[in-house]
N, C-alpha and C. Protein backbone atom coordinates (compact mmCIF):
# COMPACT_ATOMS: atom_id res chain seq x y z
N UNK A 1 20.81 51.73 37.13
CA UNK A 1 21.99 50.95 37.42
C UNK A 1 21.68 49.46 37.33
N UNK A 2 20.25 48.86 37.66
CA UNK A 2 19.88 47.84 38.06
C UNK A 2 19.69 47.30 36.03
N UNK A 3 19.21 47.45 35.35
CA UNK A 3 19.32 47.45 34.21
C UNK A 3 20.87 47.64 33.27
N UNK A 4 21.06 48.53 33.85
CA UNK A 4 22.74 48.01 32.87
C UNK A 4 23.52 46.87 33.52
N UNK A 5 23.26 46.51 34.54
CA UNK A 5 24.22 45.23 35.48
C UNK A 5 23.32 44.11 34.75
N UNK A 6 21.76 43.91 34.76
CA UNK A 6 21.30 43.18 33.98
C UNK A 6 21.25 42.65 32.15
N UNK A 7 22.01 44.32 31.47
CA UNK A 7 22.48 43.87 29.94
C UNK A 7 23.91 43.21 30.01
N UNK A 8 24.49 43.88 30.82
CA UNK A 8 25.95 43.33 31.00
C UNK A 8 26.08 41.86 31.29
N UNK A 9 24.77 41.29 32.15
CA UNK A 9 25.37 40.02 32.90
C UNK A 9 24.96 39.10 31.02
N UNK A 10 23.71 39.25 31.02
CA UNK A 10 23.09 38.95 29.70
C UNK A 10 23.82 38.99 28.33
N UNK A 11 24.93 39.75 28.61
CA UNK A 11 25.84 39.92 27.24
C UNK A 11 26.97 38.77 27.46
N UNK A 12 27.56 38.64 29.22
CA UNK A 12 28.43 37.60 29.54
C UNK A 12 27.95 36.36 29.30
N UNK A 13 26.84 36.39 29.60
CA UNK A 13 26.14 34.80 29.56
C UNK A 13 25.67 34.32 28.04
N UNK A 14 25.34 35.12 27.48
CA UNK A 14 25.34 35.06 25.93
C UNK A 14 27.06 34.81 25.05
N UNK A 15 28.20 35.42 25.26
CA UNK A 15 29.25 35.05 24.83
C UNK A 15 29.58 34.13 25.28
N UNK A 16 29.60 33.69 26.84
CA UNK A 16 29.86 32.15 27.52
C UNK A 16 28.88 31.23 26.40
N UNK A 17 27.77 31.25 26.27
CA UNK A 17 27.62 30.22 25.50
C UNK A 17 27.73 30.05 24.22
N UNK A 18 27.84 31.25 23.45
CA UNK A 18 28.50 31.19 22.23
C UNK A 18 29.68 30.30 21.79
N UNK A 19 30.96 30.53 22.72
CA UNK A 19 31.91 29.99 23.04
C UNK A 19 32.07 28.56 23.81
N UNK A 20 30.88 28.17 24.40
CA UNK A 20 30.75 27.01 24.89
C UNK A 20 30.11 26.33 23.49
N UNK A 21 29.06 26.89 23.10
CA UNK A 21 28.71 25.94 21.78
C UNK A 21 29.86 25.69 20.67
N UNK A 22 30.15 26.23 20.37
CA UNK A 22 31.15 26.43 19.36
C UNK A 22 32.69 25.87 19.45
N UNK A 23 33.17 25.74 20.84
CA UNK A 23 34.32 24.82 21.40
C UNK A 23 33.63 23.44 21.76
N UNK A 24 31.92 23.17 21.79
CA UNK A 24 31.95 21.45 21.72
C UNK A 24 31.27 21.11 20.00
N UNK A 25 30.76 22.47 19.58
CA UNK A 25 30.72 21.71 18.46
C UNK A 25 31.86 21.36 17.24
N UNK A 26 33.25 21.67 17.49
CA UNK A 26 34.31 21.60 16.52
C UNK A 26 35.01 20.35 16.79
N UNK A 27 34.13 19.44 18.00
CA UNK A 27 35.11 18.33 18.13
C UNK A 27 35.34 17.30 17.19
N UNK A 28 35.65 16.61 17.18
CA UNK A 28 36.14 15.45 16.26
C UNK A 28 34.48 14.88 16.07
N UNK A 29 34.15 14.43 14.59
CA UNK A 29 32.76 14.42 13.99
C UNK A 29 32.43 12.68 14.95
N UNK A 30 31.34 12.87 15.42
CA UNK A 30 30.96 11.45 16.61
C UNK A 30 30.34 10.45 15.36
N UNK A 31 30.68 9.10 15.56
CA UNK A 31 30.79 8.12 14.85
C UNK A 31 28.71 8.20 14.44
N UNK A 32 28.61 7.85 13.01
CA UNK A 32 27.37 7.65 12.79
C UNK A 32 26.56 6.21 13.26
N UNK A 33 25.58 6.81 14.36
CA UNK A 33 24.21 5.46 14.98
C UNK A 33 24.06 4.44 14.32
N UNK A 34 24.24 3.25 14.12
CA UNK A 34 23.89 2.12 13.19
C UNK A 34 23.23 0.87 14.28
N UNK A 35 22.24 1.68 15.40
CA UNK A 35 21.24 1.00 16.48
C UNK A 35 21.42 -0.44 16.30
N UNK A 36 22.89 -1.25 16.10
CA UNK A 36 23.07 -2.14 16.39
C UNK A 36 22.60 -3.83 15.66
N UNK A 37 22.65 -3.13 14.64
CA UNK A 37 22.34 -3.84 13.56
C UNK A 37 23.44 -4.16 12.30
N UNK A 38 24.14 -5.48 12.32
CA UNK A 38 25.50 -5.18 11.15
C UNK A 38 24.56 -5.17 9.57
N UNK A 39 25.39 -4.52 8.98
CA UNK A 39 25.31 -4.58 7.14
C UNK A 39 26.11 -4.78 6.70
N UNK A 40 25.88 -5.11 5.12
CA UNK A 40 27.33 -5.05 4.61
C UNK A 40 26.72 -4.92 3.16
N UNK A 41 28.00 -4.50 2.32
CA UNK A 41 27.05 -3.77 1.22
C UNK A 41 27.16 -4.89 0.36
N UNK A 42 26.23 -5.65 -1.15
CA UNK A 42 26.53 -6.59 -1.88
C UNK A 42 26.78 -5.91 -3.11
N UNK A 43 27.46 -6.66 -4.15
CA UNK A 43 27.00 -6.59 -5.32
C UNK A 43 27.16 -7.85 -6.03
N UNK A 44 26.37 -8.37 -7.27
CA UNK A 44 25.88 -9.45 -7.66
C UNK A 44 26.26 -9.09 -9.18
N UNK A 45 27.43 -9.48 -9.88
CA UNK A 45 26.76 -9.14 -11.54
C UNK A 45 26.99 -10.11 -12.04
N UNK A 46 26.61 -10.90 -12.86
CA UNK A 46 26.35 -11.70 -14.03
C UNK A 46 25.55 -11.02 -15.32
N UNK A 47 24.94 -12.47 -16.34
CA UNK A 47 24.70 -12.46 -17.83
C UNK A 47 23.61 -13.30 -18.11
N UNK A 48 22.54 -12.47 -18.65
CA UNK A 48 21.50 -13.85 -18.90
C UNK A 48 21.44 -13.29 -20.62
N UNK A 49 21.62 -15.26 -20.76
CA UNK A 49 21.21 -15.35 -22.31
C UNK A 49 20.23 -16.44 -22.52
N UNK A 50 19.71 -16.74 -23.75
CA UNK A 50 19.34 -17.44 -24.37
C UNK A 50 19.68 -18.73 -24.27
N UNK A 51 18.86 -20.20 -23.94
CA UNK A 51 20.23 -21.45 -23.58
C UNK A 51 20.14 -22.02 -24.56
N UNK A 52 19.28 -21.79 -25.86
CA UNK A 52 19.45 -22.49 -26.85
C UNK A 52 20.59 -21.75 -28.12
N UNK A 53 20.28 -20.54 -28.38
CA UNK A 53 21.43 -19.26 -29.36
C UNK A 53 22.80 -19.37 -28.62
N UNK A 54 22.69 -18.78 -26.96
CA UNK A 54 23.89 -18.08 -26.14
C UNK A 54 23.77 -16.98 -26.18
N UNK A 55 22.69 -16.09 -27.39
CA UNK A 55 23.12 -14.74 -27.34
C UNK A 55 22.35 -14.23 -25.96
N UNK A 56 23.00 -12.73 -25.86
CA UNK A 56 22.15 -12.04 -24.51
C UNK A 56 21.04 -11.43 -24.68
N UNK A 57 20.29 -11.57 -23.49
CA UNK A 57 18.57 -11.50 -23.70
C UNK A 57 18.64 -10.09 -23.29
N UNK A 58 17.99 -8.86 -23.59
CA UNK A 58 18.31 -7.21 -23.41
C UNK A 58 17.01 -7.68 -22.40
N UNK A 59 16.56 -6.31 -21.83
CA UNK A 59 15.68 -6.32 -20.50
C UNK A 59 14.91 -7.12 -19.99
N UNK A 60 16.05 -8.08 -19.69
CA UNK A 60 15.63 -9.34 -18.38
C UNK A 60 15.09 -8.33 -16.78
N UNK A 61 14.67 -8.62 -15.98
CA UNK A 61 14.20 -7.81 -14.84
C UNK A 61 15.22 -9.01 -14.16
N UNK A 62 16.08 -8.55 -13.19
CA UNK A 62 16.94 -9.69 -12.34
C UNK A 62 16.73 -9.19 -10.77
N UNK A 63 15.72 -9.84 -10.08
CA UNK A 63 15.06 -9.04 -8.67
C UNK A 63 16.11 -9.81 -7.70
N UNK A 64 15.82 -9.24 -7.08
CA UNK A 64 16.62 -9.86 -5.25
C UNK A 64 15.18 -9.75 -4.35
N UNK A 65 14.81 -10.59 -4.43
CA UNK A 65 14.31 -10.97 -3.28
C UNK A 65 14.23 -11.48 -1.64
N UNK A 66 13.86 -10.91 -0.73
CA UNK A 66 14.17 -11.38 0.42
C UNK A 66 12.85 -12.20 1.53
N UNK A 67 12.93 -12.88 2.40
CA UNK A 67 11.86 -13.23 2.90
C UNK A 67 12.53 -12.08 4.24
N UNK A 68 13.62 -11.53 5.01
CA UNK A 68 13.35 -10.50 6.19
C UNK A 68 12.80 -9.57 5.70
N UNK A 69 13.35 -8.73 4.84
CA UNK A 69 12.44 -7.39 4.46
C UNK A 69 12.04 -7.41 3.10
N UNK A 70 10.79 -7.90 3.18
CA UNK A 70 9.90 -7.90 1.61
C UNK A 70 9.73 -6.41 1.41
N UNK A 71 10.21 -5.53 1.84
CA UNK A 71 10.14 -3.88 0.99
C UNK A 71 11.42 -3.93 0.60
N UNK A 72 12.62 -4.67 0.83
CA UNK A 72 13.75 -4.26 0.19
C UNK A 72 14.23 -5.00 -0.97
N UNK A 73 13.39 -5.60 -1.64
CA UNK A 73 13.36 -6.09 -2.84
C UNK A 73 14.00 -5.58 -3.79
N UNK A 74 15.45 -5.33 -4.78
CA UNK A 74 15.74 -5.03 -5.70
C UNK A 74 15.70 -5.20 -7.59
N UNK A 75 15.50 -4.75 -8.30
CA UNK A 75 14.99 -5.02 -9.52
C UNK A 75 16.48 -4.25 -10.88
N UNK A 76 16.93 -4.85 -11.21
CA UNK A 76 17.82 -3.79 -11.97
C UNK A 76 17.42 -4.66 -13.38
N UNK A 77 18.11 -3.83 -14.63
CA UNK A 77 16.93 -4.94 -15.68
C UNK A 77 19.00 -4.86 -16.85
N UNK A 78 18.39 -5.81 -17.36
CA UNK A 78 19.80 -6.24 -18.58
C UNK A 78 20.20 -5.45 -19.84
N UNK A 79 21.55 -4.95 -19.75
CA UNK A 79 21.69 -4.07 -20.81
C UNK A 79 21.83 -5.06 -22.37
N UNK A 80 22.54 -4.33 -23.32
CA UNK A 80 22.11 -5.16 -24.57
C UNK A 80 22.96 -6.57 -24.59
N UNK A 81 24.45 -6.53 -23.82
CA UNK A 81 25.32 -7.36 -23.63
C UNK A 81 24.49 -8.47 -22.77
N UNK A 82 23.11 -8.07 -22.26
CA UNK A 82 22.65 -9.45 -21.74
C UNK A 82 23.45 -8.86 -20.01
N UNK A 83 24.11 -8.25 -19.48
CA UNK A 83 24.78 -7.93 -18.34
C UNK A 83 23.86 -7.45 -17.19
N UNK A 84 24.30 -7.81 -16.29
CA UNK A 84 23.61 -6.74 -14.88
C UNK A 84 24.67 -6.53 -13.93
N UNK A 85 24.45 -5.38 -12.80
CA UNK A 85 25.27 -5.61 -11.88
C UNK A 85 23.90 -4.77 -10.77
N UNK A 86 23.87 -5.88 -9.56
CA UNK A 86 23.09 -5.73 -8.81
C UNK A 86 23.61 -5.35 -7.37
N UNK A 87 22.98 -4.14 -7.17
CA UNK A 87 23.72 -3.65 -5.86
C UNK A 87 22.69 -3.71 -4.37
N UNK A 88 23.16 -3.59 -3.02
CA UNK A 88 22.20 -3.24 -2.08
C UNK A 88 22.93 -4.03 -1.01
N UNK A 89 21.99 -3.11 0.49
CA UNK A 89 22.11 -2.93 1.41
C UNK A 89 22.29 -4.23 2.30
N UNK A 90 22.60 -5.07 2.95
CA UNK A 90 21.41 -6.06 3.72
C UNK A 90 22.34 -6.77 4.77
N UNK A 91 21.61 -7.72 5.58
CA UNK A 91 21.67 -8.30 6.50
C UNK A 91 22.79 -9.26 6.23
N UNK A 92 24.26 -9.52 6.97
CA UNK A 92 25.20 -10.29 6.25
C UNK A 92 25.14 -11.80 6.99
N UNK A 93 25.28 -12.61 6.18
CA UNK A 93 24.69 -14.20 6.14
C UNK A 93 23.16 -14.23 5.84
N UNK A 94 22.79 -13.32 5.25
CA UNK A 94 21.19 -13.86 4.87
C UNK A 94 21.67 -14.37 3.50
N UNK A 95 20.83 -15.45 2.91
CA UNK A 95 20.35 -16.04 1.80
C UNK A 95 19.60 -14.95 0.86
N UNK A 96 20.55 -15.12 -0.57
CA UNK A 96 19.84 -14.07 -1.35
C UNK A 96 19.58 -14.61 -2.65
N UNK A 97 18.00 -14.46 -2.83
CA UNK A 97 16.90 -15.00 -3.83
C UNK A 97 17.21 -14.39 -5.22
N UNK A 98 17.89 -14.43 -6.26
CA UNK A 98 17.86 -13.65 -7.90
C UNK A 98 16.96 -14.70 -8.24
N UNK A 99 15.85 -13.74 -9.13
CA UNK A 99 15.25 -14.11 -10.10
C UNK A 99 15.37 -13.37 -11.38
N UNK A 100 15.57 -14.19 -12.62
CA UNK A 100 15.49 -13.29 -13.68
C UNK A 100 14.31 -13.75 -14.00
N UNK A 101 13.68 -12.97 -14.45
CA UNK A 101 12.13 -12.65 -14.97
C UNK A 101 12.26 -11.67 -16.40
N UNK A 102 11.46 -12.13 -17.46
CA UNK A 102 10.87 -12.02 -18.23
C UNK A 102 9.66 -11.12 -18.32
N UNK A 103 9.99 -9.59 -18.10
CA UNK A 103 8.45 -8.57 -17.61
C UNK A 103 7.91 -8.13 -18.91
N UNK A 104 8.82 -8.35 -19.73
CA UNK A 104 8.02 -7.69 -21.51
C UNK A 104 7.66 -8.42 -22.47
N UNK A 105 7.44 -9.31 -22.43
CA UNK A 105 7.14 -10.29 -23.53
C UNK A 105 7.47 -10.80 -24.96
N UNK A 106 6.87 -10.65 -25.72
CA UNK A 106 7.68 -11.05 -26.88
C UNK A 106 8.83 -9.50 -27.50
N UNK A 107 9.05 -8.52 -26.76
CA UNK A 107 9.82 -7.30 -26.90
C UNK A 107 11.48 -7.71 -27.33
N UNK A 108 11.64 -8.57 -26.32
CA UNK A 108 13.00 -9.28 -26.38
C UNK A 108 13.18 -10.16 -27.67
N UNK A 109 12.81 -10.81 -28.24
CA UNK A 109 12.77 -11.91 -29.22
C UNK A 109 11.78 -13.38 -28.30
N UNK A 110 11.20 -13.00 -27.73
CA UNK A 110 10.09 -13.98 -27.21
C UNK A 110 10.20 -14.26 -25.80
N UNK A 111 9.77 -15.16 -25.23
CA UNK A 111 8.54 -14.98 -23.99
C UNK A 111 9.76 -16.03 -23.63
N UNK A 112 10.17 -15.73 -22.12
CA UNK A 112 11.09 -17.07 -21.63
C UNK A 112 10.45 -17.04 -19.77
N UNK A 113 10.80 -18.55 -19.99
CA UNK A 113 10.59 -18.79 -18.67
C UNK A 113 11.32 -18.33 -17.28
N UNK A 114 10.81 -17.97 -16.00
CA UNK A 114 11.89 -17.41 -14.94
C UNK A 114 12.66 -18.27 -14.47
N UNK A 115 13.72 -17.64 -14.20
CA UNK A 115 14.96 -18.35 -13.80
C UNK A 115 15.00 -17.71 -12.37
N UNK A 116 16.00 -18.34 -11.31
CA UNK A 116 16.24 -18.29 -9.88
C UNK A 116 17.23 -19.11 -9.60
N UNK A 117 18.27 -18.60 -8.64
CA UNK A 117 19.18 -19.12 -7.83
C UNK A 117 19.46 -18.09 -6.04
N UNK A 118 19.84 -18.88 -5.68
CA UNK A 118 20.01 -19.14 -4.79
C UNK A 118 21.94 -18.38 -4.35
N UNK A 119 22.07 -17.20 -3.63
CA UNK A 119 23.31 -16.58 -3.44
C UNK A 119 23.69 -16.75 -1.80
N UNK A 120 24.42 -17.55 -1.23
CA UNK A 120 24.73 -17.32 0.05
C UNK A 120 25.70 -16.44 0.47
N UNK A 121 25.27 -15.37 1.03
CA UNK A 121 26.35 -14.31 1.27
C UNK A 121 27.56 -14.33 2.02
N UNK A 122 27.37 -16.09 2.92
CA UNK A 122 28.53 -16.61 3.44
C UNK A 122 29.94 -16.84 2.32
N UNK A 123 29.44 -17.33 1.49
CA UNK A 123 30.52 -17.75 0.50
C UNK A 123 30.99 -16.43 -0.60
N UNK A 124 30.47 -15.51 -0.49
CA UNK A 124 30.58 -14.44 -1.24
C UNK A 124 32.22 -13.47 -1.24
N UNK A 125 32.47 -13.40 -2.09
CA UNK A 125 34.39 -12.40 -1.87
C UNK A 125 34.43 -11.69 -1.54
N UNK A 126 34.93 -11.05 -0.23
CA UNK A 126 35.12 -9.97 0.53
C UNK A 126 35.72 -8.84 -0.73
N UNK A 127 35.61 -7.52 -0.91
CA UNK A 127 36.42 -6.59 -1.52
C UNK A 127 36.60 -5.49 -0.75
N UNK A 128 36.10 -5.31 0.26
CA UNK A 128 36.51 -4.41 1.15
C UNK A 128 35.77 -4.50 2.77
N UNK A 129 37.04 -4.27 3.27
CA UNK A 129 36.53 -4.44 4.75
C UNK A 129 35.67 -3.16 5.55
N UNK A 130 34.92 -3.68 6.83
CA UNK A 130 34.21 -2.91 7.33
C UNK A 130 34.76 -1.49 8.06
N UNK A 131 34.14 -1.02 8.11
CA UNK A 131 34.40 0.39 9.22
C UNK A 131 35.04 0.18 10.26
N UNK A 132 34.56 -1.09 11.10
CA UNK A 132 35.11 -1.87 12.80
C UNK A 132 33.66 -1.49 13.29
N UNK A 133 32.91 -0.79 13.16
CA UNK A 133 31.80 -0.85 13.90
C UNK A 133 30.55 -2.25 13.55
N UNK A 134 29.58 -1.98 12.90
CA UNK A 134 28.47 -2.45 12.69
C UNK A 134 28.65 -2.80 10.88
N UNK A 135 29.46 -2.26 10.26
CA UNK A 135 29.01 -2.26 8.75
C UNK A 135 30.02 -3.81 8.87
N UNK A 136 29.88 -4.66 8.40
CA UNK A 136 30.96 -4.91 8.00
C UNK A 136 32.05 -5.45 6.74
N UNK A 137 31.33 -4.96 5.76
CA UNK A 137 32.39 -4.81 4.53
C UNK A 137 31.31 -4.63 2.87
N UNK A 138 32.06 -4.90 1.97
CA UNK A 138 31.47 -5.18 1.01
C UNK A 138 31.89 -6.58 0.07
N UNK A 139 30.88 -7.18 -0.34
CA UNK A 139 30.76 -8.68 -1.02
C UNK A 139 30.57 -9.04 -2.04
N UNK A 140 31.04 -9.56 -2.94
CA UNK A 140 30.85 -9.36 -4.13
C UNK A 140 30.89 -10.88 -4.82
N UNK A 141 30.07 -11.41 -6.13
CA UNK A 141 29.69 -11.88 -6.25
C UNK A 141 29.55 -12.16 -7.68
N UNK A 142 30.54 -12.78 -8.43
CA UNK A 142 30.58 -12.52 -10.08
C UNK A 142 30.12 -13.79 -10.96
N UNK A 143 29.65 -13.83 -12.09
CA UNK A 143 29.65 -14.81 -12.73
C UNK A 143 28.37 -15.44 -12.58
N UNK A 144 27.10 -14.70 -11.55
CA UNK A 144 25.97 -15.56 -11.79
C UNK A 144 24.94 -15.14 -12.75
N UNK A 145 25.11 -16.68 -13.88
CA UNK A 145 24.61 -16.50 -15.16
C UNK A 145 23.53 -16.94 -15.34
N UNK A 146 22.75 -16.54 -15.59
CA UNK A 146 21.31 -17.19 -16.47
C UNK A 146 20.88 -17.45 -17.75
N UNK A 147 20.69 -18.70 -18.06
CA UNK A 147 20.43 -19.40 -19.36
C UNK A 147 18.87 -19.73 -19.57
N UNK A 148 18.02 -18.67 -20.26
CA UNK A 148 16.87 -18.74 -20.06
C UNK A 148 16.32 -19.45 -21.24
N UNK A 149 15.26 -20.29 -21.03
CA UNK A 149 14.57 -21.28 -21.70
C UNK A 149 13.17 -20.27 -22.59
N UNK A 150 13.05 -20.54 -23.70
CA UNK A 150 11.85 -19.58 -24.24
C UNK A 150 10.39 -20.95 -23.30
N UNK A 151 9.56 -20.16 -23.16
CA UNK A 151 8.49 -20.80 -22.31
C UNK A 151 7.54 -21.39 -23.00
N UNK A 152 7.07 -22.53 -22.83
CA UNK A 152 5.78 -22.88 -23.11
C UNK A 152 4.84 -22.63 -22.50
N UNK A 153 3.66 -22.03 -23.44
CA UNK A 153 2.50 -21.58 -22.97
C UNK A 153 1.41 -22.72 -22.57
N UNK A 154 0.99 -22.87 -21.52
CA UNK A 154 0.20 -23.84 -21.42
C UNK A 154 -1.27 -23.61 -21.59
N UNK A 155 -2.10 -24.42 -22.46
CA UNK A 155 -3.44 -24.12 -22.77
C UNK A 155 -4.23 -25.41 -21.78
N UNK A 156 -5.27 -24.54 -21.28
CA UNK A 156 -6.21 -25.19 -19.97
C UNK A 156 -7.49 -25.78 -20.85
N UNK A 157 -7.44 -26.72 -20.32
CA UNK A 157 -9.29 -27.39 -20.79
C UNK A 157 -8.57 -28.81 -21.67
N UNK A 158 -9.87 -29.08 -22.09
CA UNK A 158 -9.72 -30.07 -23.12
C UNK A 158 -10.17 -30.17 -24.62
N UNK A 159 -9.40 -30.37 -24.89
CA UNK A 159 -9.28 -30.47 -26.72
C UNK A 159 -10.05 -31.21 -27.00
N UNK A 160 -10.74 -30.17 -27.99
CA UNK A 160 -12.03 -31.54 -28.82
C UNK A 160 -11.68 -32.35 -29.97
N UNK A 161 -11.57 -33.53 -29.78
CA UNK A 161 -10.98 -34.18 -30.86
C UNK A 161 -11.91 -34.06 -32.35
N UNK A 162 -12.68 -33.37 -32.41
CA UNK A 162 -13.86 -33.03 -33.90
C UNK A 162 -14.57 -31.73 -33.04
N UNK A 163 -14.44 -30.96 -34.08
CA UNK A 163 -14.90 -29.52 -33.75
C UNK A 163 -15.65 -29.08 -35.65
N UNK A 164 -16.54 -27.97 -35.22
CA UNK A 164 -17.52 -27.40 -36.38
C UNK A 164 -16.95 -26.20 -36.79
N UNK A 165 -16.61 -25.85 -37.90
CA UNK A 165 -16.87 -24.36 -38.33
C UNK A 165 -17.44 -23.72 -38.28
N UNK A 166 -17.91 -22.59 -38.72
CA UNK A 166 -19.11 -21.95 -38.82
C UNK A 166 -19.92 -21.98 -39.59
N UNK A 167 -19.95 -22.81 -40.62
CA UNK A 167 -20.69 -23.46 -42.15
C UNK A 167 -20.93 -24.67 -41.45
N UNK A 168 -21.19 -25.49 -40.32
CA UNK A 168 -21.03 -26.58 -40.29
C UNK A 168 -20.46 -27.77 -40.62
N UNK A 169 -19.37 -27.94 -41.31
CA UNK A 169 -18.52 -28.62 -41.74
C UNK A 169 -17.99 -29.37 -40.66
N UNK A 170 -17.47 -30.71 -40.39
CA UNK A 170 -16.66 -31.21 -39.37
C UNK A 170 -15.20 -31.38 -40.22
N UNK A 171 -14.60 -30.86 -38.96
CA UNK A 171 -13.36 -31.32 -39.55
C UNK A 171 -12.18 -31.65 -38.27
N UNK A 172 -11.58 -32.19 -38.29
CA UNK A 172 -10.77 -32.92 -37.85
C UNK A 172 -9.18 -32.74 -37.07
């Protein structure tokens, strides 16, 4: 007797919580943790060309750099139109570093020097507003262009004004 009063209670207490789990887990979905930190999402697109042609330079590397989180560094590279559109996460009113860089060398039609500006996310166009919690919107950011200079290579030391062949000859 002492055993069936003990499956029975065990079967009640097992459906009680079945029914207890299952009536708190259907509640309305609880807002996602964002430990108090705002974001907001960016995007950045512009055009880098050439400043002497105009035409567009194909795989420019255009980074985002940050001095708060040097792991969140972004890199997206230029389609043939010379175009990018740069997306990511970050801290809203931080200062945001583009560099276009030059990672392939003469691949493009030759070797250009890096370019950088300077994006304040204060001045940036709202396109959509935040959640109301912690996010608060997305920013957007059009038209920053880069006009890249082909680079001069600089050679170190000093030039001999009379130098030898290998026959000994001087020449000049």
């Amino acid at each position: 007797m002492k055993k069936i009063a003990i499956k029975t209670y065990g079967k009640i207490i097992t459906l009680l919580f079945a029914l207890l789990g299952i009536g708190t887990g259907c509640e309305k979905p609880l807002p996602v943790p964002e430990y108090g930190v705002p974001a907001a999402d960016f995007i950045i697109k512009g055009k880098v060309t050439d400043k002497e042609s105009k035409k567009p330079i194909k795989n420019i590397a255009v980074i985002r750099k940050t001095e708060v989180s040097p792991i969140g560094n972004d890199t997206v590279r230029t389609n043939a139109r010379g175009d990018f559109e740069l997306r990511f996460t970050a801290f809203p009113g931080e200062d945001n570093r583009i560099f276009a860089e030059d990672l392939d060398g003469e691949d493009n039609g030759g070797v250009y020097a890096p370019e950088s500006a300077i994006v304040n996310s204060k001045k940036m166009k709202k396109v959509k507003e935040g959640s109301g919690g912690w996010f608060v919107g997305v920013f957007l950011k059009e038209n920053l262009n880069f006009e890249m200079e082909h680079a001069t290579i600089a050679l170190y030391g000093v030039m001999s004004a009379e130098y030898k062949d290998l026959e000994g000859k001087t020449k000049e």
